[in-house]
Structures are given as C-alpha cells and as structure tokens.
C-alpha atoms as a PDB file:
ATOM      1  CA  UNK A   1     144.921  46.962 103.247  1.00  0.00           C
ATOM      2  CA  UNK A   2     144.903  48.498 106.665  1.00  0.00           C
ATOM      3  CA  UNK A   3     147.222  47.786 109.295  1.00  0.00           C
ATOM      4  CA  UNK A   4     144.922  45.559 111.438  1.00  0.00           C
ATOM      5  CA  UNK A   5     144.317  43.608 108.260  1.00  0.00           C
ATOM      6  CA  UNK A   6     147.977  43.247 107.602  1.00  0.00           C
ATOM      7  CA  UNK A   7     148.866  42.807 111.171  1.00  0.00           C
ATOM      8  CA  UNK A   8     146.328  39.760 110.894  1.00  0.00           C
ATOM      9  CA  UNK A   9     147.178  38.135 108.032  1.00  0.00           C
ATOM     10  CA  UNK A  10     150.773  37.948 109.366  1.00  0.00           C
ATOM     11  CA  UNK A  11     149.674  36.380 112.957  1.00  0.00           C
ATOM     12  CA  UNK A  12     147.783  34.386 110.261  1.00  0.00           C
ATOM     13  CA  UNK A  13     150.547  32.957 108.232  1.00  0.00           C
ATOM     14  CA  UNK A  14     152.805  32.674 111.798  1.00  0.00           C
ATOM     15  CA  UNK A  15     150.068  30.447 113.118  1.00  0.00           C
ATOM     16  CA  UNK A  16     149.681  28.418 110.213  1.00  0.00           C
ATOM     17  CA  UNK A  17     153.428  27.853 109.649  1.00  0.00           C
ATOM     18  CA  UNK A  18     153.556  26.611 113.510  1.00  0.00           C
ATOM     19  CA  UNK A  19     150.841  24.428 112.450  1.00  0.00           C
ATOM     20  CA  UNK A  20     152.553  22.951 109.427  1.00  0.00           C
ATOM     21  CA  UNK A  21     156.060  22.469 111.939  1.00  0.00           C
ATOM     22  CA  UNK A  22     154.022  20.752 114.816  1.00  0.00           C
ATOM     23  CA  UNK A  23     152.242  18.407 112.580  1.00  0.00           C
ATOM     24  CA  UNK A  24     155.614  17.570 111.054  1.00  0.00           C
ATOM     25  CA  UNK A  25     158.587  19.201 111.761  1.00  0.00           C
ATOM     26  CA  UNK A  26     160.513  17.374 108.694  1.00  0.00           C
ATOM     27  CA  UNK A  27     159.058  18.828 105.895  1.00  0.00           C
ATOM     28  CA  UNK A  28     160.612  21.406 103.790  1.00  0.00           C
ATOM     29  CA  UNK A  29     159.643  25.028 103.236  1.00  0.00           C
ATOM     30  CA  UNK A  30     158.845  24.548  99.665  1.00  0.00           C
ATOM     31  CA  UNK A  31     156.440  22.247 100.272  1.00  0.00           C
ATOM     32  CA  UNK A  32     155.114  24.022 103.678  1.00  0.00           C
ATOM     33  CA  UNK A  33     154.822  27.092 101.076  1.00  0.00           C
ATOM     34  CA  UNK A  34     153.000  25.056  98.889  1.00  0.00           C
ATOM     35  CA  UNK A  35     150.688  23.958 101.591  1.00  0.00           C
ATOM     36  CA  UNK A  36     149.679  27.790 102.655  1.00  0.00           C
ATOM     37  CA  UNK A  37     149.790  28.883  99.180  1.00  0.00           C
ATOM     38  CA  UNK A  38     153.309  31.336  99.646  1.00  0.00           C
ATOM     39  CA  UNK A  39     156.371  31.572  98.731  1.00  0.00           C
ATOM     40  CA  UNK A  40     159.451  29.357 100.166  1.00  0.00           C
ATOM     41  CA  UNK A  41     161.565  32.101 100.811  1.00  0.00           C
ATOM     42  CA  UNK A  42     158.262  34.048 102.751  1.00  0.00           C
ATOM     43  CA  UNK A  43     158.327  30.836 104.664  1.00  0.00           C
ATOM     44  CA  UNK A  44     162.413  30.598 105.603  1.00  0.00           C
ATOM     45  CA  UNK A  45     162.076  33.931 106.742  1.00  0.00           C
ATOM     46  CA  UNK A  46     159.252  33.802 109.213  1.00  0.00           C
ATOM     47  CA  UNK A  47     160.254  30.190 110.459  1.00  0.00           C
ATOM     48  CA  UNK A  48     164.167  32.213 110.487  1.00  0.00           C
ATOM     49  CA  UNK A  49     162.400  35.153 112.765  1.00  0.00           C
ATOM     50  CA  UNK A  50     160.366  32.625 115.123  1.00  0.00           C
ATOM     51  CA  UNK A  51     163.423  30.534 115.886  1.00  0.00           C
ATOM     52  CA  UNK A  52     165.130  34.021 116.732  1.00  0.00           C
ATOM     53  CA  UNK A  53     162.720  35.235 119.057  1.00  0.00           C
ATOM     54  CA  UNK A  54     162.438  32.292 120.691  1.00  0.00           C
ATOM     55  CA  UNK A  55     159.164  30.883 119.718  1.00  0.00           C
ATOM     56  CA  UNK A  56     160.489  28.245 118.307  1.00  0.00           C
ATOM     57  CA  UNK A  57     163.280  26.295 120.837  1.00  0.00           C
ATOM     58  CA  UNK A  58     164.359  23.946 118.587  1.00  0.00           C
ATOM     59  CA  UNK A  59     162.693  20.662 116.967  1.00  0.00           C
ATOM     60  CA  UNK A  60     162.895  17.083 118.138  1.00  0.00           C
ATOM     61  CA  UNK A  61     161.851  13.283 117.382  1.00  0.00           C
ATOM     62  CA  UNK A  62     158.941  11.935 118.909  1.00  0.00           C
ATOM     63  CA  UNK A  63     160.313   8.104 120.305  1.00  0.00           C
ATOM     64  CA  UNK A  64     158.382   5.414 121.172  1.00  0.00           C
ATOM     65  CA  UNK A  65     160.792   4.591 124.447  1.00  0.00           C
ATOM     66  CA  UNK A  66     159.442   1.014 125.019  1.00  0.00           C
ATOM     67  CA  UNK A  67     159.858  -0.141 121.456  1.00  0.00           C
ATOM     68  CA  UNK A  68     163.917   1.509 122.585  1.00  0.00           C
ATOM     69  CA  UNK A  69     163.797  -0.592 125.264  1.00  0.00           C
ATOM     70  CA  UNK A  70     163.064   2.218 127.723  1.00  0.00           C
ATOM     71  CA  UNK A  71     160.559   2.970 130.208  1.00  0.00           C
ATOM     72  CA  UNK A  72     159.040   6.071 130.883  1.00  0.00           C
ATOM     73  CA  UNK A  73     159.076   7.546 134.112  1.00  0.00           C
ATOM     74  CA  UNK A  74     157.557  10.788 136.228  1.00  0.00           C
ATOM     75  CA  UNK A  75     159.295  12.175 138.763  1.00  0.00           C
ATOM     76  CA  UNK A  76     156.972  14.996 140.903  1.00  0.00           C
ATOM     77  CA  UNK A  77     158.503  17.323 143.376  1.00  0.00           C
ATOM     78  CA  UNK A  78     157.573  19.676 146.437  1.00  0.00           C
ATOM     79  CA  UNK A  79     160.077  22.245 146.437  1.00  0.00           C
ATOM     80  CA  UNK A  80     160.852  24.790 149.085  1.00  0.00           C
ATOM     81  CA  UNK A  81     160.112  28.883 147.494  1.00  0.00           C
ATOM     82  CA  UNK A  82     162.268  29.494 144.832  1.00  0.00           C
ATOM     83  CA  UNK A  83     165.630  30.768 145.313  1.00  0.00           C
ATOM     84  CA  UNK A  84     168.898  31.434 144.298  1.00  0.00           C
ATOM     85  CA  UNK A  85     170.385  28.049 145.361  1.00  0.00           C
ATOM     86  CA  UNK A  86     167.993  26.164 143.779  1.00  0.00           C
ATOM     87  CA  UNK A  87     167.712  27.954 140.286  1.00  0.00           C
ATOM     88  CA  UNK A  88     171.728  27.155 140.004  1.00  0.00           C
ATOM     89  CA  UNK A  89     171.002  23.447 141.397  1.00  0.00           C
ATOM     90  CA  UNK A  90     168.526  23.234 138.297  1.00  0.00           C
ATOM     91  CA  UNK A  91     170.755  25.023 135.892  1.00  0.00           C
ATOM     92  CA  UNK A  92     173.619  23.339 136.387  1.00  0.00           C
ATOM     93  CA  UNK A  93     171.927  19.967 136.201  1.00  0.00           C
ATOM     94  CA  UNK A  94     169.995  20.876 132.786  1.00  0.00           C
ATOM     95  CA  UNK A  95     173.151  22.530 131.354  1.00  0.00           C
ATOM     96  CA  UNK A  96     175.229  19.708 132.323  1.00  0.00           C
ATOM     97  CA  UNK A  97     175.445  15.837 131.046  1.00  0.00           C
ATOM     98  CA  UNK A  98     173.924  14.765 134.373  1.00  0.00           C
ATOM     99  CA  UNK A  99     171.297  12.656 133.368  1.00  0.00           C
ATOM    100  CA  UNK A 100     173.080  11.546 129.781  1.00  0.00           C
ATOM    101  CA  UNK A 101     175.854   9.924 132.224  1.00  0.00           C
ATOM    102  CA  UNK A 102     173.536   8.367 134.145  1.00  0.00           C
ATOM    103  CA  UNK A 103     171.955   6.364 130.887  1.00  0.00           C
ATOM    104  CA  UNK A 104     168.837   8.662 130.970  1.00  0.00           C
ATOM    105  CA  UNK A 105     167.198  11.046 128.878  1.00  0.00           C
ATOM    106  CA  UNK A 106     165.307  13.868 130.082  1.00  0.00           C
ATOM    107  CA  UNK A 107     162.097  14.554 128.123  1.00  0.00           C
ATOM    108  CA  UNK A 108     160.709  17.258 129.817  1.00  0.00           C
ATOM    109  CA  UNK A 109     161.035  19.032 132.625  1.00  0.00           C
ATOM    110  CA  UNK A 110     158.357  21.704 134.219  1.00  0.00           C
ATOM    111  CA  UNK A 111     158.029  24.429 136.542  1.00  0.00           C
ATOM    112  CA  UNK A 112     154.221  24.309 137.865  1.00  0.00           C
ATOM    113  CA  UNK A 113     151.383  25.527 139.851  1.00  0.00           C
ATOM    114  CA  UNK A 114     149.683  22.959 142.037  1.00  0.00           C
ATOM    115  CA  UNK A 115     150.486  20.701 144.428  1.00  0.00           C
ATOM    116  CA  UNK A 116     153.818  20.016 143.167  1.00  0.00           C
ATOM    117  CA  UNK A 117     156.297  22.531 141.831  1.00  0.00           C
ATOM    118  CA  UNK A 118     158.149  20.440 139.432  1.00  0.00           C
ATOM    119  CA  UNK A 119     157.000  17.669 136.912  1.00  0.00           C
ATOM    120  CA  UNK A 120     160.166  15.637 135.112  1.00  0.00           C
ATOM    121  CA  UNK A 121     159.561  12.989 132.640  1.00  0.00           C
ATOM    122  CA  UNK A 122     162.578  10.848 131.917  1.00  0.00           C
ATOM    123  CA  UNK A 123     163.052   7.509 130.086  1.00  0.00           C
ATOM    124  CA  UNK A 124     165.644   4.354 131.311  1.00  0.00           C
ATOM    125  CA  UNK A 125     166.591   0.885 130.284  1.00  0.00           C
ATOM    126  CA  UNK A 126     165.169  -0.450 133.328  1.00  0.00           C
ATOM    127  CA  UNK A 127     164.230   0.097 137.084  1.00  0.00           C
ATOM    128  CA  UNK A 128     167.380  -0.151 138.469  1.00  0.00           C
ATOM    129  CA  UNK A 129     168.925   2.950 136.526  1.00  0.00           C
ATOM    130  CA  UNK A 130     165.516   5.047 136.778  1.00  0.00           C
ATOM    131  CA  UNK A 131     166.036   4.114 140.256  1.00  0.00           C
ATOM    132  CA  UNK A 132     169.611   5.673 140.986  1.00  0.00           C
ATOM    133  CA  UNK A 133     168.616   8.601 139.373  1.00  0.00           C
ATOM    134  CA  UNK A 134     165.561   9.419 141.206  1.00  0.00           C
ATOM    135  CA  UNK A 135     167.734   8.763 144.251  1.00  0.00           C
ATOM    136  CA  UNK A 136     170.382  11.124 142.829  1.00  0.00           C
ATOM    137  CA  UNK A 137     167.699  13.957 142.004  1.00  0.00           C
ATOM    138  CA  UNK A 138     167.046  13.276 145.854  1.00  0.00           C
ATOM    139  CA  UNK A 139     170.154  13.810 146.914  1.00  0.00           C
ATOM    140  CA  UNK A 140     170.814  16.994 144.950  1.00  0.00           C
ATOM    141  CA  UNK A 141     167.770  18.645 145.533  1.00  0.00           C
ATOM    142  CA  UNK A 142     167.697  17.375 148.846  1.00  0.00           C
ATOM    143  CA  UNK A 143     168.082  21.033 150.539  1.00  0.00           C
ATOM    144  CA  UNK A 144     165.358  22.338 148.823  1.00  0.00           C
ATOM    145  CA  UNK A 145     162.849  19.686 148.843  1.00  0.00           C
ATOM    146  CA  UNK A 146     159.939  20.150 151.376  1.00  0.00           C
ATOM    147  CA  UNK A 147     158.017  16.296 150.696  1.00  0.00           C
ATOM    148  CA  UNK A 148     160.125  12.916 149.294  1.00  0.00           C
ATOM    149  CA  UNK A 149     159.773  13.432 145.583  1.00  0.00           C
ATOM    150  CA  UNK A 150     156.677  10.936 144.225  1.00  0.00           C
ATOM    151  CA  UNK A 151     158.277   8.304 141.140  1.00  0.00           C
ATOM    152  CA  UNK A 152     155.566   6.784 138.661  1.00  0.00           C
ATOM    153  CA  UNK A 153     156.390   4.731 136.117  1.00  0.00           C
ATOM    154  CA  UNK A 154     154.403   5.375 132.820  1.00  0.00           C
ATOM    155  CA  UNK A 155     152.123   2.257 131.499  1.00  0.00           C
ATOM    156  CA  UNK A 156     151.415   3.733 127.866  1.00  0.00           C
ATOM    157  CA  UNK A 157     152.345   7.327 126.673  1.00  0.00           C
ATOM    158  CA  UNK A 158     148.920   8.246 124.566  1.00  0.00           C
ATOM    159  CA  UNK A 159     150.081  11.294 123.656  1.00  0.00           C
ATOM    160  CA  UNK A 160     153.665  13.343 123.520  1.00  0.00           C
ATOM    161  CA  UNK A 161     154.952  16.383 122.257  1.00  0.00           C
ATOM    162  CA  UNK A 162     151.451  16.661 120.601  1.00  0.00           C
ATOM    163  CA  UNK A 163     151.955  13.407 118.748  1.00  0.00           C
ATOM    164  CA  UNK A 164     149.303  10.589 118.788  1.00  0.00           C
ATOM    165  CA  UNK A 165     150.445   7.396 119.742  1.00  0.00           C
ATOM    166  CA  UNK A 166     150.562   5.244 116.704  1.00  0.00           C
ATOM    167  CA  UNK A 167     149.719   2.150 118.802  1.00  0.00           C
ATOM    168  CA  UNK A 168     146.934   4.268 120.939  1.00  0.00           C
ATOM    169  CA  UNK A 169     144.396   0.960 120.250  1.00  0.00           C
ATOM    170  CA  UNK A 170     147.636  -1.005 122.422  1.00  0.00           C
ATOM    171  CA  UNK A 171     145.213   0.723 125.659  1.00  0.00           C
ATOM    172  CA  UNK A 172     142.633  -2.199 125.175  1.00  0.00           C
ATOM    173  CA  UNK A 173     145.599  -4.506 126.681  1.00  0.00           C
ATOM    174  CA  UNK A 174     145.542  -3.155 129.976  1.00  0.00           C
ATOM    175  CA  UNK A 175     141.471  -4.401 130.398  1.00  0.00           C
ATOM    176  CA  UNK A 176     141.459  -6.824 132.997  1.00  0.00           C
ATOM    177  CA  UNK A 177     140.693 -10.137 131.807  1.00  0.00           C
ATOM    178  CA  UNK A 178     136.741 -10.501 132.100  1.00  0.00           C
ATOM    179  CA  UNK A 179     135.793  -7.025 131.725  1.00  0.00           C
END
C-alpha cells in the first residue's frame, strides 16, 4: 500500500468516525466499530487523537427549548475592529457564569463576516429575562459596539447542531389561516 493510499484510508476512517459521532454522539465504539467494519480499540484511539487536537470540542444534547419552556433568541452585533479590549470583554464573559446567572444558556456564539460581526443564539424562560440580558450584553459591549445590537426571537428551530427537528411538519402551523 503506498503512502497516499494509506494516508487516504486514514482521512477515510477519520471522516467516517465524525460521521458516526454527528449522527449520534451516544453510541459506543464497539458498535461505531461495528458500523465501519474496525476494531473498537482502532476506533478509541482515533476518536482519543481528534478530541486531542481539537477537532473534536466536546459533545452536547440537542434540546428542544420550547418543549423546556424556553424561547430561542438571536442576538446580532456591529462591533467596532477587533481589539484587545474587546477579545477580554468576550473572554471573560464566555469563561465566566455570566449568562448561567442570568437564567440563560448560551447555544452558540460566532465570530462572522458580513454585515454583522457577531451572531449569539441564547435560550430564556421568557421575554423579560431574554430581555435583561440583551440589555446587559449592551451594556458590556457597549464601548465596542458601532450599531444597537438587533434581538429576534426564534419562531421554530428547523435545524440545530445538524439535528433535524423532530417536529419539522409543526412549520405548517405558522400558514395563515386561508392560505
């Protein structure tokens, strides 16, 4: 086997253990192994080295926030260029229980090209606390901010983290009566 070939059939086996992990993190590697037609141990090992060079973060449940009693929101921001002030203002906010003392979790949070800078999707219990926390992300980021930050509140979530909304058919109830 030449070195391309081996090369490949590693990226191969990488790939298709990503596969198995994204389409359901919660199985084990004997029967992911079974799956690709390896070995468990051949499958510890490379989901061992992808978790320690950081291709794999970490692996999470996929919640259905309204059926929690949450609503989804979006939060997009206009920041000023990046700098050192506002890379510790974000650091210190992610690192810290900011948003877990406020009754909200933080779903994701993105750095992007565009007409805004940052995209953060957070869940709440209800207006009123999505509410104080947009106005406390105002307040913090308030020196760096070039535009009031834009809040949305999510109708239906048809796809997260990859995952197909169970209820995706649910979308029919937001026809209009008479269409």
């Amino acid at each position: 086997m030449t070195e391309n070939e081996t090369v490949g059939k590693k990226e191969s086996l990488d790939n298709r253990i990503v596969a198995a992990l994204l389409e359901d993190p919660t199985r084990s590697d004997m029967e992911i192994a079974r799956d690709l037609g390896t070995y468990r141990q051949k499958v510890w090992r490379k989901k061992k080295q992808l978790e320690d060079d950081g291709v794999i973060w970490g692996y999470t449940a996929v919640l259905d926030e309204k059926r929690l009693g949450h609503v989804c929101y979006i939060v997009l921001m206009k920041t000023k260029p990046m700098n050192e002030g506002l890379v510790n203002t974000l650091l210190m906010r992610l690192v810290g229980e900011g948003p877990k003392k406020q009754n909200v979790r933080l779903t994701n949070f993105f750095y992007v090209n565009g007409e805004f800078d940052w995209v953060l999707r957070f869940s709440a219990p209800d207006h009123a606390t999505a509410r104080r926390y947009y106005d406390t992300l105002r307040m913090i980021y308030d020196d760096h901010l070039l535009d009031k930050p834009v809040m949305i509140d999510v109708n239906m979530c048809l796809v997260t983290e990859g995952k197909r909304n169970p209820q995706i058919a649910d979308l029919h109830d937001f026809i209009p009566p008479g269409r």
